[in-house]
C-alpha atoms as a PDB file:
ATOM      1  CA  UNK A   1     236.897 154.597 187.888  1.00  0.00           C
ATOM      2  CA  UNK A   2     238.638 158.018 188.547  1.00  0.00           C
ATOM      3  CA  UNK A   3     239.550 156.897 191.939  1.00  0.00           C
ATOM      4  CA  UNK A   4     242.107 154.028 190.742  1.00  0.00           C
ATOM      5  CA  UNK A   5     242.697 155.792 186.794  1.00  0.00           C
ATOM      6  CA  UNK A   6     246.191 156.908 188.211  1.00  0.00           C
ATOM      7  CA  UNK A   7     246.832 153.144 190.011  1.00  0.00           C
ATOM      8  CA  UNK A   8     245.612 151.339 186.963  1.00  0.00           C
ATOM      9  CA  UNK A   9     247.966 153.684 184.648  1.00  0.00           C
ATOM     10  CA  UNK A  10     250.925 152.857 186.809  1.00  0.00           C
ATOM     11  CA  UNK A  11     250.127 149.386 186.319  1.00  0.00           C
ATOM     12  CA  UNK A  12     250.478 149.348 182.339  1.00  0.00           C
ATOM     13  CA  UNK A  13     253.739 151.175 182.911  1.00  0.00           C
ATOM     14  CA  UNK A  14     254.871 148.490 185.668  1.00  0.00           C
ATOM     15  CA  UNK A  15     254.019 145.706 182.702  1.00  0.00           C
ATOM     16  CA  UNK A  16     255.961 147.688 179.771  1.00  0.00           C
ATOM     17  CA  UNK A  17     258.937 147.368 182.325  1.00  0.00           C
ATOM     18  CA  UNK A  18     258.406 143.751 182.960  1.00  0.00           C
ATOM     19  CA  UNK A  19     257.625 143.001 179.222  1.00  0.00           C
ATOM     20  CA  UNK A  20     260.619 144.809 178.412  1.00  0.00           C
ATOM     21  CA  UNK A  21     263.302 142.890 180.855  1.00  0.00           C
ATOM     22  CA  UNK A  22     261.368 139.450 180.280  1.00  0.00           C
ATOM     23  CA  UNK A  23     260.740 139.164 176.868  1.00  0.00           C
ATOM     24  CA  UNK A  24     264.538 139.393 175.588  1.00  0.00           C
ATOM     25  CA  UNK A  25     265.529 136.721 178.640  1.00  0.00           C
ATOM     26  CA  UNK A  26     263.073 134.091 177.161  1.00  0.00           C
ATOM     27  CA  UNK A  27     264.609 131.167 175.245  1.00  0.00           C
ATOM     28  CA  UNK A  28     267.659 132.796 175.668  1.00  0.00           C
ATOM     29  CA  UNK A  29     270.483 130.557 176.102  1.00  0.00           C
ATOM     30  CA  UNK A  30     272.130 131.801 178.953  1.00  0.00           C
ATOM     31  CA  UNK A  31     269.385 131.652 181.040  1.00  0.00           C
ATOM     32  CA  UNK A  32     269.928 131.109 184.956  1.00  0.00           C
ATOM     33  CA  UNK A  33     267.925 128.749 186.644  1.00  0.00           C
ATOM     34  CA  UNK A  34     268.111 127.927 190.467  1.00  0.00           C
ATOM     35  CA  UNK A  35     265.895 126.089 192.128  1.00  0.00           C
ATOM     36  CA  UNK A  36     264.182 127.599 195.705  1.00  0.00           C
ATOM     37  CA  UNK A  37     263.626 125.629 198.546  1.00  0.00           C
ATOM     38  CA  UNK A  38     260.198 124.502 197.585  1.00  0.00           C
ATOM     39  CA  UNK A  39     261.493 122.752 194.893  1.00  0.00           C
ATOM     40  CA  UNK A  40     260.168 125.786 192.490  1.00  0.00           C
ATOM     41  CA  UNK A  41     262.345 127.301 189.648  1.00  0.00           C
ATOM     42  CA  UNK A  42     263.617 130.580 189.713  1.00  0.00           C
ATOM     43  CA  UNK A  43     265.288 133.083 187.200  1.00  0.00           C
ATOM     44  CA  UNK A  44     266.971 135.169 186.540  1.00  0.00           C
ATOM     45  CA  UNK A  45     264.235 137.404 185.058  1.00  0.00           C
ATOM     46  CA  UNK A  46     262.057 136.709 187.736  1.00  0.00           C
ATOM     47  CA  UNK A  47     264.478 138.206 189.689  1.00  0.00           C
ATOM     48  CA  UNK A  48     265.397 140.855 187.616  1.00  0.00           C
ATOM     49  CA  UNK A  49     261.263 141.762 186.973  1.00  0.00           C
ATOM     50  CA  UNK A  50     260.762 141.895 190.506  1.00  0.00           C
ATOM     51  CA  UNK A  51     263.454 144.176 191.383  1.00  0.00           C
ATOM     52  CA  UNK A  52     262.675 146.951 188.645  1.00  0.00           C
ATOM     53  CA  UNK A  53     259.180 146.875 189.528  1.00  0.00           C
ATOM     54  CA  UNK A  54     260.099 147.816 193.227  1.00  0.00           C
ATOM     55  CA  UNK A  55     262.499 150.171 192.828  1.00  0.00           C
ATOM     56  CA  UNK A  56     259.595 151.960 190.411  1.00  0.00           C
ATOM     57  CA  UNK A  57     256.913 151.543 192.966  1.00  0.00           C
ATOM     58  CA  UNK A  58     259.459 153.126 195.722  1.00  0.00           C
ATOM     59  CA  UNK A  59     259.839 156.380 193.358  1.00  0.00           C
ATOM     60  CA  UNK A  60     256.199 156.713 192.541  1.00  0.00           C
ATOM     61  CA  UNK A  61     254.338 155.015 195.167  1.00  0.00           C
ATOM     62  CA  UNK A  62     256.086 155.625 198.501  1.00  0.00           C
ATOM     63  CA  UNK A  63     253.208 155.355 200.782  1.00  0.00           C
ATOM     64  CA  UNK A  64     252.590 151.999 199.283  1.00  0.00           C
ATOM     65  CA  UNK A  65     253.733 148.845 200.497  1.00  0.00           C
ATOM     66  CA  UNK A  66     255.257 145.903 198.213  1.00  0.00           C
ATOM     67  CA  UNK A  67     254.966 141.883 198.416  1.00  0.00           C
ATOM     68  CA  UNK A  68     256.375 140.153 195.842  1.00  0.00           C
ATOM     69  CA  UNK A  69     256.849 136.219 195.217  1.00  0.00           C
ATOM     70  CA  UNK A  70     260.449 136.429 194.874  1.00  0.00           C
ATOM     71  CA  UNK A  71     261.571 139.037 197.867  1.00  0.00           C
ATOM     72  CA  UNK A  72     258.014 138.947 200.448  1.00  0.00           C
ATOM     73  CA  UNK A  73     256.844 141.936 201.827  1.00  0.00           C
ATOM     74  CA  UNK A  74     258.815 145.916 202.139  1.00  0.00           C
ATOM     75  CA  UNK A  75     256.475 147.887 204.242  1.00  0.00           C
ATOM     76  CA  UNK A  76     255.924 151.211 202.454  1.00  0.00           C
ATOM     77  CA  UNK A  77     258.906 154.101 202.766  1.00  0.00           C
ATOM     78  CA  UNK A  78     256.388 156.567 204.554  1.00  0.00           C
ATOM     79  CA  UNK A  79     255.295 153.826 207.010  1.00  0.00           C
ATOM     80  CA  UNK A  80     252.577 151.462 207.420  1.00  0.00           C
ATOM     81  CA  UNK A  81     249.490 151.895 205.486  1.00  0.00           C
ATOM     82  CA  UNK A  82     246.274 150.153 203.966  1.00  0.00           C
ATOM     83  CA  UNK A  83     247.762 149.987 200.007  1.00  0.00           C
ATOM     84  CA  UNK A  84     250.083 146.907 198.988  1.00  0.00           C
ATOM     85  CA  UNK A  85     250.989 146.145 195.621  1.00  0.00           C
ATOM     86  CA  UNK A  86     250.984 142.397 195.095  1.00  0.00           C
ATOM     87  CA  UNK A  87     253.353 140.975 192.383  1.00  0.00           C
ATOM     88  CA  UNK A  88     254.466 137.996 190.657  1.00  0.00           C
ATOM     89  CA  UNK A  89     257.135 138.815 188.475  1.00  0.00           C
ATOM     90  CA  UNK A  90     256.891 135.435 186.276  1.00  0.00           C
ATOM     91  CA  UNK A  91     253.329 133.303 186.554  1.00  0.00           C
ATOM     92  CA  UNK A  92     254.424 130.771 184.697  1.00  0.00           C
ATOM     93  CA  UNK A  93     258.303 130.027 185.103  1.00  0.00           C
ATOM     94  CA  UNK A  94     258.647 126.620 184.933  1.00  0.00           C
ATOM     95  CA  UNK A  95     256.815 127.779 180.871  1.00  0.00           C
ATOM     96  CA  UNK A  96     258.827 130.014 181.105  1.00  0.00           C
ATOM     97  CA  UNK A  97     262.210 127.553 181.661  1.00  0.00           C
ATOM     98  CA  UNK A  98     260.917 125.408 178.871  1.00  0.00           C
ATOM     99  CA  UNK A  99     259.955 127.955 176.017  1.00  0.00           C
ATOM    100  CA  UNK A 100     256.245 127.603 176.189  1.00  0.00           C
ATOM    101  CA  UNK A 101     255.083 130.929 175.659  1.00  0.00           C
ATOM    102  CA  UNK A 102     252.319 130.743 178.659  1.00  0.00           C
ATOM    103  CA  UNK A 103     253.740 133.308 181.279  1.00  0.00           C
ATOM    104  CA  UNK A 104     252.825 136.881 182.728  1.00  0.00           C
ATOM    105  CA  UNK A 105     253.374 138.940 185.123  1.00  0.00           C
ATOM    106  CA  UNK A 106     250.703 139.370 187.910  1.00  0.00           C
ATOM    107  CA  UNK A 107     250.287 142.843 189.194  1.00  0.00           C
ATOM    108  CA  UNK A 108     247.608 144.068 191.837  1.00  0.00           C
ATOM    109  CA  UNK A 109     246.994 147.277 194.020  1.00  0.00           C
ATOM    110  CA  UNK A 110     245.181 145.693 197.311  1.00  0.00           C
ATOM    111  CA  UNK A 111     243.464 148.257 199.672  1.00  0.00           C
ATOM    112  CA  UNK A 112     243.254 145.930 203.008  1.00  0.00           C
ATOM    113  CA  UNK A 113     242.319 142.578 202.040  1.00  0.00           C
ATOM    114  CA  UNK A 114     240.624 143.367 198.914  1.00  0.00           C
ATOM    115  CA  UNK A 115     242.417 143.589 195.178  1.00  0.00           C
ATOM    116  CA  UNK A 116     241.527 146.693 193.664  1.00  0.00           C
ATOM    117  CA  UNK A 117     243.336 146.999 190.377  1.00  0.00           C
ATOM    118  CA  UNK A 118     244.750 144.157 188.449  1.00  0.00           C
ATOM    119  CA  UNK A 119     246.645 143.349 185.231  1.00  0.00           C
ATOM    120  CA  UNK A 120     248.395 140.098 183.925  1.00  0.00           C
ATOM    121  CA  UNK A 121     250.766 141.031 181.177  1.00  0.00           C
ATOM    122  CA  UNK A 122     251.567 137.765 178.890  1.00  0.00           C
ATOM    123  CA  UNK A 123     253.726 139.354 176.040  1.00  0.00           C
ATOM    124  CA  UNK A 124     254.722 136.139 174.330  1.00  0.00           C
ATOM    125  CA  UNK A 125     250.791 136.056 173.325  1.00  0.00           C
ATOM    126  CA  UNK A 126     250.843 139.889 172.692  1.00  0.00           C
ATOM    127  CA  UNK A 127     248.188 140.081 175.140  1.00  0.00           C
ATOM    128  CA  UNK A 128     247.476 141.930 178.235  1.00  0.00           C
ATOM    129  CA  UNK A 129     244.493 141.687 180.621  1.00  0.00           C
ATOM    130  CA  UNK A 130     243.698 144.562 183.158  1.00  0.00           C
ATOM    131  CA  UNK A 131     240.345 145.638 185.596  1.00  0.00           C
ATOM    132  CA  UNK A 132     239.881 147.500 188.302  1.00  0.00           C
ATOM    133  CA  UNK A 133     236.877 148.051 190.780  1.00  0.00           C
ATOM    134  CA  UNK A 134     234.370 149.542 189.240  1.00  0.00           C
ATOM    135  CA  UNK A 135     236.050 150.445 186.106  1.00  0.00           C
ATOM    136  CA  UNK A 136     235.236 147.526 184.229  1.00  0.00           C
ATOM    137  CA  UNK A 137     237.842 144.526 182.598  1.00  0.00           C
ATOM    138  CA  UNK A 138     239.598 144.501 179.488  1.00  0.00           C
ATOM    139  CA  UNK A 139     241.857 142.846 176.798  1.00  0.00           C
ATOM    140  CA  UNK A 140     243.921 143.919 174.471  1.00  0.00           C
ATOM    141  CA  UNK A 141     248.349 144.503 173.504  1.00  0.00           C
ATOM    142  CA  UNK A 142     247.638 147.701 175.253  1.00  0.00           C
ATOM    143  CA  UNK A 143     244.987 150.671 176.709  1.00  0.00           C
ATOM    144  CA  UNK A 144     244.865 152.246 172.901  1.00  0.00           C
ATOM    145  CA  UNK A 145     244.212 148.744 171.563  1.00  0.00           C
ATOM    146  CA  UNK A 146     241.302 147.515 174.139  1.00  0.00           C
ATOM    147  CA  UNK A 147     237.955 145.334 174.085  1.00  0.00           C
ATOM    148  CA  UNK A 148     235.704 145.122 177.130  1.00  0.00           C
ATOM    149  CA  UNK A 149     235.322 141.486 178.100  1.00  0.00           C
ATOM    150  CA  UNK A 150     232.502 139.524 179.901  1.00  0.00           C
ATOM    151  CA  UNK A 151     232.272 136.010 181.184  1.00  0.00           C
ATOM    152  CA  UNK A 152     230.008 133.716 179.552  1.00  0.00           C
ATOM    153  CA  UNK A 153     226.312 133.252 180.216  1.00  0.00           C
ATOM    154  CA  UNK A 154     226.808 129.248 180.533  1.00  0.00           C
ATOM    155  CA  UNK A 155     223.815 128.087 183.057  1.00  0.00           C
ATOM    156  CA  UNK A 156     224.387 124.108 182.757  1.00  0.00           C
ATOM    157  CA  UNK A 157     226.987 121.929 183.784  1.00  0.00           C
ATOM    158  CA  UNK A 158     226.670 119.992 180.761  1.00  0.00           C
ATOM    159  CA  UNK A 159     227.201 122.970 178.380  1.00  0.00           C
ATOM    160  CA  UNK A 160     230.496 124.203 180.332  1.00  0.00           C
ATOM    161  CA  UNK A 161     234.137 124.525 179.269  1.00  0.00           C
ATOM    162  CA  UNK A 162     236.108 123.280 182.223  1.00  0.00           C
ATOM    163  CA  UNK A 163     239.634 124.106 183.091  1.00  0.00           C
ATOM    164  CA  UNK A 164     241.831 123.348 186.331  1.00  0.00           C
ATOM    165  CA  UNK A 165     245.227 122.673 187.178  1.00  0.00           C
ATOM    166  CA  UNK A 166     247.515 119.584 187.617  1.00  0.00           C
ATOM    167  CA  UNK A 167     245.420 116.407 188.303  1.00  0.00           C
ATOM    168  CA  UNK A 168     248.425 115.711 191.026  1.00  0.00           C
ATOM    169  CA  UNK A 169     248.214 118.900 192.791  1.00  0.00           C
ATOM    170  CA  UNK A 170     244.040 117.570 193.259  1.00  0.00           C
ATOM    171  CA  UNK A 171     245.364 114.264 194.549  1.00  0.00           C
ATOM    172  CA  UNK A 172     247.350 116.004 197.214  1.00  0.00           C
ATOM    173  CA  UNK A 173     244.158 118.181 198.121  1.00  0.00           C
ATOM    174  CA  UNK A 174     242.099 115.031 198.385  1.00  0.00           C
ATOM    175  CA  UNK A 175     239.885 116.223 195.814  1.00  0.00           C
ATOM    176  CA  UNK A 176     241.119 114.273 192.174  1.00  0.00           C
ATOM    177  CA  UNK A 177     237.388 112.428 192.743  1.00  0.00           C
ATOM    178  CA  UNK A 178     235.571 115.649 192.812  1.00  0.00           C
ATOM    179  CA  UNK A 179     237.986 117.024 189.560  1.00  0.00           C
ATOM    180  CA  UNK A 180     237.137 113.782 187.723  1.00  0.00           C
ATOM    181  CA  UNK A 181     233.331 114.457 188.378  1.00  0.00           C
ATOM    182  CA  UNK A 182     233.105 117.635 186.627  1.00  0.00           C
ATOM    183  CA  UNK A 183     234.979 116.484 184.274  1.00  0.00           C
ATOM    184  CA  UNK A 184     232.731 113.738 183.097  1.00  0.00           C
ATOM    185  CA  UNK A 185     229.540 116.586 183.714  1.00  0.00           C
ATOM    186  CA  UNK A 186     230.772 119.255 181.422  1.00  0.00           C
ATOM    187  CA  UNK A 187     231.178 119.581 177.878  1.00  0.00           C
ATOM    188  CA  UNK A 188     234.929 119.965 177.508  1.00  0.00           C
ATOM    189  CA  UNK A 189     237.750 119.825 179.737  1.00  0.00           C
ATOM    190  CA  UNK A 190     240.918 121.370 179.482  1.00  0.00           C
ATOM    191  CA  UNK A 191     243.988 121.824 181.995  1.00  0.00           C
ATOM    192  CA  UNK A 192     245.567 125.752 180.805  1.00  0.00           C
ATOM    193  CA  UNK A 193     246.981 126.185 184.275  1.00  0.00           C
ATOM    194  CA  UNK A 194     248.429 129.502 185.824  1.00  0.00           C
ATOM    195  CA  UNK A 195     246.658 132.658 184.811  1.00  0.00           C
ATOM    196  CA  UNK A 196     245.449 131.442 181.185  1.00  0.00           C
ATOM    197  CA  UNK A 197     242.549 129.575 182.475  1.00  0.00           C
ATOM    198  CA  UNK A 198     241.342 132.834 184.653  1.00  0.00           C
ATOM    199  CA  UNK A 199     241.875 135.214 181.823  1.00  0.00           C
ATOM    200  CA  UNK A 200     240.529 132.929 179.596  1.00  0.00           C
ATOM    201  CA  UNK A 201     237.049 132.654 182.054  1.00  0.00           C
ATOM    202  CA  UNK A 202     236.734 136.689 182.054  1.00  0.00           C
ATOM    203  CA  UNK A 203     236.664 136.649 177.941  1.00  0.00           C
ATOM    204  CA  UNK A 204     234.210 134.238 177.808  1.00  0.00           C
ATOM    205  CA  UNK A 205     236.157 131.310 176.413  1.00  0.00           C
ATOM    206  CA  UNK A 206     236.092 128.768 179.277  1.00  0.00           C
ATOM    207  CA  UNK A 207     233.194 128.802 182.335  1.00  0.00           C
ATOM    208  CA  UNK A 208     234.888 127.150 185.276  1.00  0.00           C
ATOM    209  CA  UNK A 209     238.464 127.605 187.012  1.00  0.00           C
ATOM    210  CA  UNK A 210     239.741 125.707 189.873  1.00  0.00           C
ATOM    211  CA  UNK A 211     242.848 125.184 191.382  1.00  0.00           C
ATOM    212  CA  UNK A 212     244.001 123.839 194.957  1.00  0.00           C
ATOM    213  CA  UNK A 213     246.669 125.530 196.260  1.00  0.00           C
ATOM    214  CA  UNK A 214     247.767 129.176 195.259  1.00  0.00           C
ATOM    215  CA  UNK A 215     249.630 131.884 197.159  1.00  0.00           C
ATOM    216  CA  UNK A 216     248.683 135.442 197.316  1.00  0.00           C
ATOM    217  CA  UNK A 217     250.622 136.619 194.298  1.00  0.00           C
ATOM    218  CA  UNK A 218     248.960 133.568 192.351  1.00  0.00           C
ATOM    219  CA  UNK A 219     245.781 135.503 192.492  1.00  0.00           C
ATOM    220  CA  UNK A 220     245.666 138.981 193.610  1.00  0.00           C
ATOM    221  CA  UNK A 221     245.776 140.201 190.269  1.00  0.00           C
ATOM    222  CA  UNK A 222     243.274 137.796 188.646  1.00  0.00           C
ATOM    223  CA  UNK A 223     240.562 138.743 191.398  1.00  0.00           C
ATOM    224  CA  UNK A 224     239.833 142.158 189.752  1.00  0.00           C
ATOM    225  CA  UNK A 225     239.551 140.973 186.554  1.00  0.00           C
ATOM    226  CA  UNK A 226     237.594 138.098 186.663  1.00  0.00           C
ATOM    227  CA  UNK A 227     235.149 139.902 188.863  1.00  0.00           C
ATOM    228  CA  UNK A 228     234.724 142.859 186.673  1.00  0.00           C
ATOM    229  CA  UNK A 229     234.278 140.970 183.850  1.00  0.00           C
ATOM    230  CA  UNK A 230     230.617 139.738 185.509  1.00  0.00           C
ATOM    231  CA  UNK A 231     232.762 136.524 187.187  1.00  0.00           C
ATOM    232  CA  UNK A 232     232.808 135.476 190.787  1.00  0.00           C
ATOM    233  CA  UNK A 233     235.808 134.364 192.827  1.00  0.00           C
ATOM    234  CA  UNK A 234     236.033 132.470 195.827  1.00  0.00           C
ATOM    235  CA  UNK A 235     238.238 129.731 197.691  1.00  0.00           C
ATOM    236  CA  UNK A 236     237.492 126.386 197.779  1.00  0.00           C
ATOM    237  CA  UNK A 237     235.504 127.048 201.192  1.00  0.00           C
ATOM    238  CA  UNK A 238     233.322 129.586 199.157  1.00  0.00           C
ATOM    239  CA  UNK A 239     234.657 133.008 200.813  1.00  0.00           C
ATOM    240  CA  UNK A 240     235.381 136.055 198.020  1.00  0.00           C
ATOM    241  CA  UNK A 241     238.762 136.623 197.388  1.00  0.00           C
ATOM    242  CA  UNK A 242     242.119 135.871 197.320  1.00  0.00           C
ATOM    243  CA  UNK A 243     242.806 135.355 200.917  1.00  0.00           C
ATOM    244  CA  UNK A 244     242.299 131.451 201.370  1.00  0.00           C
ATOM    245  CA  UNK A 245     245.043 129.956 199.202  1.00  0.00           C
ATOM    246  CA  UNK A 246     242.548 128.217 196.560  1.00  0.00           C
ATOM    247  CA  UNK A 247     240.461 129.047 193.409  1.00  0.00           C
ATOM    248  CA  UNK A 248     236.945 128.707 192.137  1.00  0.00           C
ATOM    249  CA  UNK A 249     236.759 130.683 189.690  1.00  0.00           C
ATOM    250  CA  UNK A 250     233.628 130.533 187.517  1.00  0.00           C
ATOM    251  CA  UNK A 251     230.878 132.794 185.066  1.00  0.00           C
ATOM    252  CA  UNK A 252     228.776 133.161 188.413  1.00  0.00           C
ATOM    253  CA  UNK A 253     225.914 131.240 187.204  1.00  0.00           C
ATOM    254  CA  UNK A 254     227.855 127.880 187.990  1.00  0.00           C
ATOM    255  CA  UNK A 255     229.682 128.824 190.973  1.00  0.00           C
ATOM    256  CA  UNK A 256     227.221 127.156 193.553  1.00  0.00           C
ATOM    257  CA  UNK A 257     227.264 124.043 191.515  1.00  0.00           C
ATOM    258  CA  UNK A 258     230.856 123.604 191.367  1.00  0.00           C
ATOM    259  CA  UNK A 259     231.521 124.372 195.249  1.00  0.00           C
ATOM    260  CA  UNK A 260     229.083 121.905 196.273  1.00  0.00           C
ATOM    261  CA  UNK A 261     230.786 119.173 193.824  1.00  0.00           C
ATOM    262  CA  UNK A 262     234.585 120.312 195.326  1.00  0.00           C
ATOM    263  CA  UNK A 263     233.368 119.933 199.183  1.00  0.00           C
ATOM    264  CA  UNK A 264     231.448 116.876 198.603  1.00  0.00           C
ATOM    265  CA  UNK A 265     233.206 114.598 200.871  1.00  0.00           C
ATOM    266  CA  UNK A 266     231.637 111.235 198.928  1.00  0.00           C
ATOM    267  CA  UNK A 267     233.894 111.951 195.724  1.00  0.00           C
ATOM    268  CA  UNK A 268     237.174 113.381 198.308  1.00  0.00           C
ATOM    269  CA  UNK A 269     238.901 110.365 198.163  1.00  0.00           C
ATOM    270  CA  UNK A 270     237.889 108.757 194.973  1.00  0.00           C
ATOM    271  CA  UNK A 271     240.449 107.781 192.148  1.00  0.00           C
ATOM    272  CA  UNK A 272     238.098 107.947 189.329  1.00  0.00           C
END
């Protein structure tokens, strides 16, 4: 824990800067929205997020470099090095666009290829979710206000909450017959989307997260919390991490089940 206390710390402040420039721009009226050219909304918050938390992380972490959704990578001032922070200044924005109050920002120290500290800020709930490698995960408005969490001890299909992301983003994967046949093994089913559903899995409340198609940003920060939390996280191909631009994220005792139910090639192409 002592090794990332000062990382984790500089986190919380990163999020009060976020919440603080985010918060007032939601529902307001005057609200810029462009669109970028993958069809994605921007705003001007995300914008406005992103930049504050770099020109922070330039003061206090110079030997650190910076990849962000909005702006890609800054190598660090003092040269190339091993620590990136990893941020998504909005997770969420098209929420964010339409007043749903479902949005964070995604922040995560990465040594190499592995997230080491991670925290999704979602102040429209009040709620903030932070872990980091061997320090454990927790919940709570802020570090004064905190409750460990743990993910569930589910074992059966039958008995799990299941949550994923758009049934159309499965279709393009190939997958929506795979998606359709957990569905109609588990207990309940439920599409949160973004972070929610990981956060979510690490307190206990749901047992299985998928999604198809995520970029680094999308999940660097979740990585350290779900997995602290007792959780494993892998791609769709079953390797740890956030490196292969998919999700299974699930309590651990399910995981094997669920990978073997996404990859099965009989269900790929089915429609339901």
């Amino acid at each position: 824990m002592a090794r990332y206390a000062d990382d984790l710390a500089l986190a919380h402040l990163l999020a009060d800067t976020a919440d603080a420039i985010a918060v007032p721009r939601f529902r307001a009226q005057d609200l810029h929205v462009t669109e970028k050219p993958d069809l994605t909304p921007v705003t001007d918050a995300d914008t406005a997020v992103e930049r504050a938390l770099r020109a922070t992380l330039g003061r206090a972490r110079p030997r650190d470099g910076v990849l962000g959704e909005e702006f890609g990578a800054t190598e660090a001032a003092a040269g190339p090095g091993s620590r990136q922070w990893v941020i998504d200044p909005i997770d969420g924005t098209k929420n964010f666009v339409r007043g749903v109050p479902i949005w964070a920002t995604l922040i995560a120290l990465m040594e190499g290829n592995q997230p080491v500290v991670g925290l999704v800020s979602a102040p429209a709930l009040g709620r903030r979710w932070w872990g980091a490698i061997g320090h454990g995960a927790y919940a709570g408005r802020h570090t004064a206000a905190a409750t460990p969490i743990r993910v569930s001890g589910v074992n059966r299909l039958a008995d799990a909450s299941f949550c994923y992301s758009s049934l159309g983003g499965w279709e393009e994967a190939g997958r929506l017959g795979a998606i359709l046949d957990i569905s109609r093994r588990t207990w309940r089913q439920r599409a949160y989307g973004d972070f929610y559903g990981y956060m979510l899995l690490a307190e206990g409340a749901v047992d299985i997260m998928v999604e198809p198609e995520l970029s680094l940003w999308d999940l660097a920060a979740l990585v350290p919390i779900v997995t602290e939390a007792g959780g494993t996280f892998t791609d769709l191909q079953g390797q740890p991490g956030p490196g292969g631009g998919s999700a299974v994220a699930t309590n651990g005792h399910l995981h094997e089940d669920v990978l073997t139910r996404l990859g099965n090639t009989r269900l790929s192409g089915l429609s339901g």
